[in-house]
Protein backbone atom coordinates (compact mmCIF):
# COMPACT_ATOMS: atom_id res chain seq x y z
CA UNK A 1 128.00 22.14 -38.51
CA UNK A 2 130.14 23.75 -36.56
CA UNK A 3 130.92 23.29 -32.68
CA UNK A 4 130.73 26.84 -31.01
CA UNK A 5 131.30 25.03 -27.40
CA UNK A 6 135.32 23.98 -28.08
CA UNK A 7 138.30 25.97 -26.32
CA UNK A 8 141.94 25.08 -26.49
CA UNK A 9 144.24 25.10 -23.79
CA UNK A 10 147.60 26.86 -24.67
CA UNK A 11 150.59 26.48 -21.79
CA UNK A 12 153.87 27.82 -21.77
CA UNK A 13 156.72 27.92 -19.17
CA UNK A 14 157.75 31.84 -18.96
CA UNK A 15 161.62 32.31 -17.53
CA UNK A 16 162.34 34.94 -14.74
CA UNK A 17 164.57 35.42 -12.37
CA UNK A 18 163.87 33.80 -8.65
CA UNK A 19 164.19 34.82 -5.31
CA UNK A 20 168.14 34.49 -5.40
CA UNK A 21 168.61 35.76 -8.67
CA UNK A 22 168.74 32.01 -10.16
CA UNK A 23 166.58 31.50 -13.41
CA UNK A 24 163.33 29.80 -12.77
CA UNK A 25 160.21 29.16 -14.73
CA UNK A 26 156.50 30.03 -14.05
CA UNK A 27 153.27 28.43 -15.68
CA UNK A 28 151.46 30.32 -17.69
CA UNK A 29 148.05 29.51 -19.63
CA UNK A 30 145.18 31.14 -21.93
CA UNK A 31 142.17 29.80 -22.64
CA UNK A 32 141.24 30.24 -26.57
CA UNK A 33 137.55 29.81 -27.48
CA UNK A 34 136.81 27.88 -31.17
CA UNK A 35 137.98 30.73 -33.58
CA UNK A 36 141.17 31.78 -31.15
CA UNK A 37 139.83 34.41 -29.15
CA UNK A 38 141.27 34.86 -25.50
CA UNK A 39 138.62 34.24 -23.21
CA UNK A 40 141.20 33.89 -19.70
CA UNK A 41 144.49 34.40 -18.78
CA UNK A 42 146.90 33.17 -15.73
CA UNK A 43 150.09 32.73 -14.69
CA UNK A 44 150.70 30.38 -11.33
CA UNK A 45 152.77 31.55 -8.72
CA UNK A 46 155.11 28.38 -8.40
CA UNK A 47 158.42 28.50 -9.26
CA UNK A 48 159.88 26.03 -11.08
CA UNK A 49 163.92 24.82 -11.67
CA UNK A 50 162.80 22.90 -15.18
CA UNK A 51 160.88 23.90 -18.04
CA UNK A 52 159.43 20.97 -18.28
CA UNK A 53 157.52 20.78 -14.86
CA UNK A 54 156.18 24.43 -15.46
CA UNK A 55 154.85 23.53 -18.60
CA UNK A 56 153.23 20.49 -17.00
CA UNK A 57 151.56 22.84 -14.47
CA UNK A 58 150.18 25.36 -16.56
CA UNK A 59 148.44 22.75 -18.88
CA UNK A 60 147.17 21.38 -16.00
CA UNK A 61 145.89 25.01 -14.37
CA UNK A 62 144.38 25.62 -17.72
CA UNK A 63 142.47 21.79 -17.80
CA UNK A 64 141.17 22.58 -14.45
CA UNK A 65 139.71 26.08 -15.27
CA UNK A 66 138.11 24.74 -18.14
CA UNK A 67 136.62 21.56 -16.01
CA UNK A 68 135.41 24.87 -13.40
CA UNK A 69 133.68 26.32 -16.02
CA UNK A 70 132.20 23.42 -17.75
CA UNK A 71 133.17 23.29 -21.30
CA UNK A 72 134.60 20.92 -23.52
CA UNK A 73 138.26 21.10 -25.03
CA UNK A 74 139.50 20.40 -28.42
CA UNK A 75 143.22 18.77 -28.50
């Protein structure tokens, strides 16, 4: 049987341009129900130096949402 009540996470650090015109990364995350449709969207409005941290944030933002709205995840 199948398990309708899954959604994945996906994160990803977008690149822009700051403030000063140095290159800076944003988090950005979707929230994918169980056969890959988009079901929410964001993008945070920290700025980051590193890839990494961004990344970081926007799995996080996405975890969160999902814990607001209740549902399970699938890794």
């Amino acid at each position: 049987m199948e398990n309708h009540s899954k959604y994945r996470v996906v994160a990803k650090a977008v690149k822009h341009n700051g403030l000063a015109g140095e290159q800076v990364y944003r988090a950005s995350y979707r929230i994918l129900d169980h056969i890959g449709e988009e079901i929410e969207a964001s993008t945070g409005t920290n700025d980051f130096v590193d890839i990494t941290s961004a990344f970081n944030e926007a799995f996080a933002l996405g975890h969160e949402r999902l814990r607001e709205l209740g549902v399970d995840t699938v890794q």
